[in-house]
Protein backbone atom coordinates (compact mmCIF):
# COMPACT_ATOMS: atom_id res chain seq x y z
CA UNK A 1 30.63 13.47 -69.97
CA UNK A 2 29.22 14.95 -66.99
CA UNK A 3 27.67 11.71 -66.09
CA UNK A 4 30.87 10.09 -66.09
CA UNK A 5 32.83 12.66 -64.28
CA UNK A 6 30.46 11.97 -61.80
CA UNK A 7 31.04 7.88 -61.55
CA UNK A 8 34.60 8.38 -61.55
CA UNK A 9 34.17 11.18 -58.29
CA UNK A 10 32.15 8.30 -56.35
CA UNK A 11 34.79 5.14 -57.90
CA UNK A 12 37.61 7.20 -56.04
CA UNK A 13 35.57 8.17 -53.24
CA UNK A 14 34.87 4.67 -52.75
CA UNK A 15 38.40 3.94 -53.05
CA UNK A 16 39.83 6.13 -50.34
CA UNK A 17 37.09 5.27 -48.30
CA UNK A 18 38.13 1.00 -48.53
CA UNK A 19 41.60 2.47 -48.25
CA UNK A 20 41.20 4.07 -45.21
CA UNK A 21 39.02 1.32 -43.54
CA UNK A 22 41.93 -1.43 -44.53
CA UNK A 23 44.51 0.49 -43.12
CA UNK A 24 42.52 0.89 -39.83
CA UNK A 25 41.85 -2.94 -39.50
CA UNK A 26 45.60 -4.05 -40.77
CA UNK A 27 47.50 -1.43 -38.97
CA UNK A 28 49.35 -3.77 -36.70
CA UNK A 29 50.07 -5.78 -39.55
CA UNK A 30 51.25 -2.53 -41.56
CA UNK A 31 53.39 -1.40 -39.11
CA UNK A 32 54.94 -4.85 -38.85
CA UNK A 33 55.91 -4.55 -42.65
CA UNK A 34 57.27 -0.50 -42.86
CA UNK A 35 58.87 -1.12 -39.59
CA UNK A 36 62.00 -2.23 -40.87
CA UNK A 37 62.24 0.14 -44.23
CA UNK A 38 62.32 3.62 -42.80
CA UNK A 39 62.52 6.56 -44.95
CA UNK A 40 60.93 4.52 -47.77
CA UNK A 41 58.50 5.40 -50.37
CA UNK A 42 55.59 2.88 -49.50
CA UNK A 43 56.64 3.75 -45.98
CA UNK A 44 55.92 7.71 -46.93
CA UNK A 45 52.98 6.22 -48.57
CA UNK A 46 51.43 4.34 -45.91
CA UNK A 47 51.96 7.48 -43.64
CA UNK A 48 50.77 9.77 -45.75
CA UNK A 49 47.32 7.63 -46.74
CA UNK A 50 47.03 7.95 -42.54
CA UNK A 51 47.35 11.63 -42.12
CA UNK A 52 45.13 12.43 -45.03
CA UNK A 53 41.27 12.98 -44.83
């Protein structure tokens, strides 16, 4: 269990880590799309997936 406690750690490290680098070579076209649905919840989403490490 301990091995795949492990694999799931570096799958959603991994993850964030595509995440992050998506967001920073799309963010024109992201702000394009949540410019028009303020106080939304992929709008919250997309800011908050910004701000966090």
């Amino acid at each position: 269990m301990k091995h795949a406690n492990a694999y799931v750690a570096q799958l959603i490290a991994l993850y964030q880590l595509a995440l992050a680098e998506y967001i920073k070579a799309n963010k024109d076209t992201l702000d394009e799309i949540q410019a028009p649905m303020k106080d939304t919840v992929l709008r919250n989403a997309i800011v908050w997936s910004n701000t966090s490490p």
